[in-house]
N, C-alpha and C. Protein backbone atom coordinates (compact mmCIF):
# COMPACT_ATOMS: atom_id res chain seq x y z
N UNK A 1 17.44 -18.95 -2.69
CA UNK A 1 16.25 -18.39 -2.09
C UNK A 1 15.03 -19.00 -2.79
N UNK A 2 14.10 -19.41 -1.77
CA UNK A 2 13.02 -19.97 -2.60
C UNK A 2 11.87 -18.65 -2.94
N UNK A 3 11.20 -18.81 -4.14
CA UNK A 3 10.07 -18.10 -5.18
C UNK A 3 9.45 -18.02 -4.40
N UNK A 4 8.79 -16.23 -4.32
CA UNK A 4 7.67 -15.75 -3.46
C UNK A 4 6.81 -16.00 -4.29
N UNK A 5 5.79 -15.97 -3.59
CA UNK A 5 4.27 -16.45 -4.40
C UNK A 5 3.86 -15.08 -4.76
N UNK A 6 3.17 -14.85 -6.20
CA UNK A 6 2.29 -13.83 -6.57
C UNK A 6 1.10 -13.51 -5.84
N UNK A 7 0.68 -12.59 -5.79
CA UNK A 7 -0.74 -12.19 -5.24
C UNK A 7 -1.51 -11.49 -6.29
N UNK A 8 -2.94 -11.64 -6.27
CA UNK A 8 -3.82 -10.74 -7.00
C UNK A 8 -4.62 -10.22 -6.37
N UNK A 9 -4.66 -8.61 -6.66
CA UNK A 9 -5.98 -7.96 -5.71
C UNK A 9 -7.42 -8.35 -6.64
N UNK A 10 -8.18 -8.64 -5.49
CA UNK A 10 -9.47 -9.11 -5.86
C UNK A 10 -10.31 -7.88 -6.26
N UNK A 11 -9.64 -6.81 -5.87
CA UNK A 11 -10.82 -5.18 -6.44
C UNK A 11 -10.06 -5.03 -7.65
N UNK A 12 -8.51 -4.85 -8.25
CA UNK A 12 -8.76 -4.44 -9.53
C UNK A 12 -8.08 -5.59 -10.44
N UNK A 13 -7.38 -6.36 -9.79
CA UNK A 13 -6.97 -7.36 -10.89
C UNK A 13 -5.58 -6.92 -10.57
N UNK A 14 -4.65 -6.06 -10.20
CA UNK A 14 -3.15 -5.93 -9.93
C UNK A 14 -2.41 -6.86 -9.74
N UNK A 15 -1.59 -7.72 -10.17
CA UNK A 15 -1.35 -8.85 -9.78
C UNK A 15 0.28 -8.23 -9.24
N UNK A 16 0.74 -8.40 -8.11
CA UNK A 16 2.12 -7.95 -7.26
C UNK A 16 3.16 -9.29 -7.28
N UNK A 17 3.96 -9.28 -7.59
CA UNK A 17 5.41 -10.21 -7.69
C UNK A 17 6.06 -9.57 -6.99
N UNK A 18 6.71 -10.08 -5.52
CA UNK A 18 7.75 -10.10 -4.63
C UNK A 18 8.64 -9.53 -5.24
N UNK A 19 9.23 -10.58 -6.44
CA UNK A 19 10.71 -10.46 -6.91
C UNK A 19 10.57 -9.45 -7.52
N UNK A 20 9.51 -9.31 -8.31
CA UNK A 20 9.59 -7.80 -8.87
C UNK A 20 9.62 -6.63 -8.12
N UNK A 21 8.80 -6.35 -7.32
CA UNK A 21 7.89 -5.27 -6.22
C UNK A 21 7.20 -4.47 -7.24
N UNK A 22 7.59 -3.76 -6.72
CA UNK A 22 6.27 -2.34 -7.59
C UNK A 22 7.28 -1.05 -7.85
N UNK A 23 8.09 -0.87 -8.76
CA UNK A 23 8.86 0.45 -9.21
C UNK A 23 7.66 1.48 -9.02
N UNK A 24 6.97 1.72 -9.56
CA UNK A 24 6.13 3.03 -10.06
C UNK A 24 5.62 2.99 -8.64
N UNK A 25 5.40 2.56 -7.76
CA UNK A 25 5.09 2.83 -6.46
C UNK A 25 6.34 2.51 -5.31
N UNK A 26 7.30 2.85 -5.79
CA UNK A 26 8.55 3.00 -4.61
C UNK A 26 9.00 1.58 -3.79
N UNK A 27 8.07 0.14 -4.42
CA UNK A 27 8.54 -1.25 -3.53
C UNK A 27 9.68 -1.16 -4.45
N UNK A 28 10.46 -1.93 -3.86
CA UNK A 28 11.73 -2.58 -4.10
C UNK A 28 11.55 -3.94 -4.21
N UNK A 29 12.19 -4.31 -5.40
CA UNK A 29 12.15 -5.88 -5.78
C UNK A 29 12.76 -6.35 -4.24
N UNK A 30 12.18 -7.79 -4.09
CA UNK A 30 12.05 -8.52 -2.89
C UNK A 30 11.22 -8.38 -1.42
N UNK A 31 10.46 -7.36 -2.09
CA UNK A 31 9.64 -6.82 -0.73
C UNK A 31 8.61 -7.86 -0.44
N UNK A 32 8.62 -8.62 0.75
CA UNK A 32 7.22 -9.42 0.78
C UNK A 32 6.01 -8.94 0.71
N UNK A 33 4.96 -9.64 0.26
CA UNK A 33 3.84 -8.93 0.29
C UNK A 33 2.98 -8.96 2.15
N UNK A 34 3.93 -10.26 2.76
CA UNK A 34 3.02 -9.86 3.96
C UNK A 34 3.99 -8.36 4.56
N UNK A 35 5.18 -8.24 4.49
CA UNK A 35 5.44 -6.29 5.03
C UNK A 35 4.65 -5.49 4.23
N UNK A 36 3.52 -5.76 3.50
CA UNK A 36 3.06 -4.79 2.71
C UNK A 36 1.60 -4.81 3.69
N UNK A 37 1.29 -5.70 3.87
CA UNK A 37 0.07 -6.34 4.80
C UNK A 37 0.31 -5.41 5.97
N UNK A 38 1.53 -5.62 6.91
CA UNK A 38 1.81 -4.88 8.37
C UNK A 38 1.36 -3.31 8.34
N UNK A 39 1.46 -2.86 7.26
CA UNK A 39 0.43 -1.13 6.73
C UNK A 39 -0.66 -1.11 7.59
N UNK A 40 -1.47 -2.26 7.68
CA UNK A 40 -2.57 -2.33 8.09
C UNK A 40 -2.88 -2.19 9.26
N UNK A 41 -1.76 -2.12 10.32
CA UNK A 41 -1.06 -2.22 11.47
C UNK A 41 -1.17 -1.10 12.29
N UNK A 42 -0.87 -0.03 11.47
CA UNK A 42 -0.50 1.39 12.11
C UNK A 42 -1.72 2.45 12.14
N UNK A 43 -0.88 2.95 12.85
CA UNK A 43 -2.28 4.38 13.24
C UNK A 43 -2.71 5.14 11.88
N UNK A 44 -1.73 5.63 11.16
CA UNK A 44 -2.01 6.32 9.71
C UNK A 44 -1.29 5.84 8.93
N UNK A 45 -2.07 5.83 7.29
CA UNK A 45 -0.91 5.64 6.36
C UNK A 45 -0.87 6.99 5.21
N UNK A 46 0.33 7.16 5.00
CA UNK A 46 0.50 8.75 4.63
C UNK A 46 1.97 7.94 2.85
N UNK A 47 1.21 8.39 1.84
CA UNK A 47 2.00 8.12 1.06
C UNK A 47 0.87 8.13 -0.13
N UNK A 48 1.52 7.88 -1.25
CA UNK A 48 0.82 8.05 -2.59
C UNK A 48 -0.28 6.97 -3.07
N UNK A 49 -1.18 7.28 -3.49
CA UNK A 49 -2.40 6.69 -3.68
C UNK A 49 -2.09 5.25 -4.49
N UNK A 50 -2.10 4.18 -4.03
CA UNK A 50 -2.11 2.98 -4.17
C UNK A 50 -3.02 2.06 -4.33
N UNK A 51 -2.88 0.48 -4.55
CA UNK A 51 -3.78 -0.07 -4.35
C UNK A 51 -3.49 -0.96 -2.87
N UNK A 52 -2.49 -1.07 -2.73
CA UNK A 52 -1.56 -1.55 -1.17
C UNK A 52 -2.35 -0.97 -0.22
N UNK A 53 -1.82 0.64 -0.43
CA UNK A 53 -2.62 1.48 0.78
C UNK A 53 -3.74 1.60 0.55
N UNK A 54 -4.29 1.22 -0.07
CA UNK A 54 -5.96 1.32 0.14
C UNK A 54 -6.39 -0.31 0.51
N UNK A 55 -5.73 -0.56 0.00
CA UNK A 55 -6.00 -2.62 0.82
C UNK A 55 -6.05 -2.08 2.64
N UNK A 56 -4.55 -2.00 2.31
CA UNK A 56 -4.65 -1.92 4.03
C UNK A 56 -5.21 -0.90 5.13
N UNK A 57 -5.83 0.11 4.34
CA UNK A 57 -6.40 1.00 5.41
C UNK A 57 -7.77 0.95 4.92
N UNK A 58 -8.56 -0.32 4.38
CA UNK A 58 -9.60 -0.93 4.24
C UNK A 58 -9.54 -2.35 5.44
N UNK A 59 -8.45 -2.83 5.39
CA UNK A 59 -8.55 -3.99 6.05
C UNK A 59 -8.25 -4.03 7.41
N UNK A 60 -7.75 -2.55 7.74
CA UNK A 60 -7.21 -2.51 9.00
C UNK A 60 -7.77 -1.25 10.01
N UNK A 61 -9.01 -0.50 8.70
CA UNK A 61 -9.73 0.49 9.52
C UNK A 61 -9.07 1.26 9.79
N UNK A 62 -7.97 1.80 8.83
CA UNK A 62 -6.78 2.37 9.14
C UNK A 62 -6.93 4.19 8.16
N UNK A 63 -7.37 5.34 8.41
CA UNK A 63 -7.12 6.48 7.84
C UNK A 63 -5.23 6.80 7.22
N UNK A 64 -6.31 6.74 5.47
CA UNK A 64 -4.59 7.64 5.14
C UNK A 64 -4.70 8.62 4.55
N UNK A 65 -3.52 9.18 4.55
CA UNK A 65 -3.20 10.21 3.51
C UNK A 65 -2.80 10.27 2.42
N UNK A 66 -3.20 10.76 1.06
CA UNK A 66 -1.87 10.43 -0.42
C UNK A 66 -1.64 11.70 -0.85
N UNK A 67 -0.45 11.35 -0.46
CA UNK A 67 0.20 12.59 -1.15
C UNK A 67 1.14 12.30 -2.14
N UNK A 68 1.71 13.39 -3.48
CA UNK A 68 2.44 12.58 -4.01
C UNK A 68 3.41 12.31 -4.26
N UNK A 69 4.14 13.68 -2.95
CA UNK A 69 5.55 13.78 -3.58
C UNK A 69 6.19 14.03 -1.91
N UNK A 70 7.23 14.00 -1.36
CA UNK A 70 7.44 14.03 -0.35
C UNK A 70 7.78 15.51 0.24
N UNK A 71 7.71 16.77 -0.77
CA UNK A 71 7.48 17.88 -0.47
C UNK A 71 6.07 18.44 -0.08
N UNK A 72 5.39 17.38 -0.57
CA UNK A 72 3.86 17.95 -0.32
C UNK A 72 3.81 18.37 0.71
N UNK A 73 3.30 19.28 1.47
CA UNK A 73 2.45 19.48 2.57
C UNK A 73 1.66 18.56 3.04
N UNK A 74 1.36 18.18 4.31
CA UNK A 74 0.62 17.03 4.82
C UNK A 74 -1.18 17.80 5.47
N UNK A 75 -1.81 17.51 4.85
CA UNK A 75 -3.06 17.88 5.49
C UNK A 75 -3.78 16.69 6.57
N UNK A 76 -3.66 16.76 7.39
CA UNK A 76 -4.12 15.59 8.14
C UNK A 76 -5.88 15.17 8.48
N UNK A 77 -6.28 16.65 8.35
CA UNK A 77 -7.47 16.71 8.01
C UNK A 77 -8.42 16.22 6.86
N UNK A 78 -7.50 16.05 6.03
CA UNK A 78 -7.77 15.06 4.68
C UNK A 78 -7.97 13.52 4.56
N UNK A 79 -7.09 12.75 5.75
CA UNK A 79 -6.96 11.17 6.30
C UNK A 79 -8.77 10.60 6.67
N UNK A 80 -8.60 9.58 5.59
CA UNK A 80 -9.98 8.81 5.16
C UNK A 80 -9.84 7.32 5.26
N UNK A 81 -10.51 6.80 5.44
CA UNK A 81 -10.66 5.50 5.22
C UNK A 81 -11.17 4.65 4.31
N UNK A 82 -10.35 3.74 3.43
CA UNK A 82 -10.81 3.19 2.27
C UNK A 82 -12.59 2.45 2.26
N UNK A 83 -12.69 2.83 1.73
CA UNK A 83 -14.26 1.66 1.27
C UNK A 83 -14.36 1.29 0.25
N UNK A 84 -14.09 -0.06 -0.13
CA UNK A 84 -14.71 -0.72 -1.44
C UNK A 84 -15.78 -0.98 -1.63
């Protein structure tokens, strides 16, 4: 398999490795970063406060939700849209 390329977010400096993914935020090593991009895609994004989900519901005009645990209660009335 050929080496995914690193990415760096330009707002905080996060730098994301494919092969790695992101443990502390639920990616799984090998996750591309463009399926991380397709977020940007959908009507809502509903999941724990990131820098992913705030990329993409900045870039895609996209309202989310963070919640942090999957028992949470969902307030939908809470769904915002990122601004940097």
């Amino acid at each position: 398999m050929a080496a995914m390329s690193k990415y760096q977010c330009m707002v905080c400096g996060h730098v994301y490795d494919p092969a790695v993914g992101d443990p502390t935020r639920g990616i799984a090593p090998g996750t591309a970063f463009e399926d991380l991009c397709a977020l940007s895609l959908v009507d809502i994004i509903v999941g724990p406060p990131s820098t992913f989900s705030g990329w993409a519901s900045f870039v895609g005009g996209v309202p989310k939700v963070e919640i942090e645990s999957a028992a949470e209660q969902l307030d939908m009335a809470a769904a915002f849209v990122t601004e940097f």
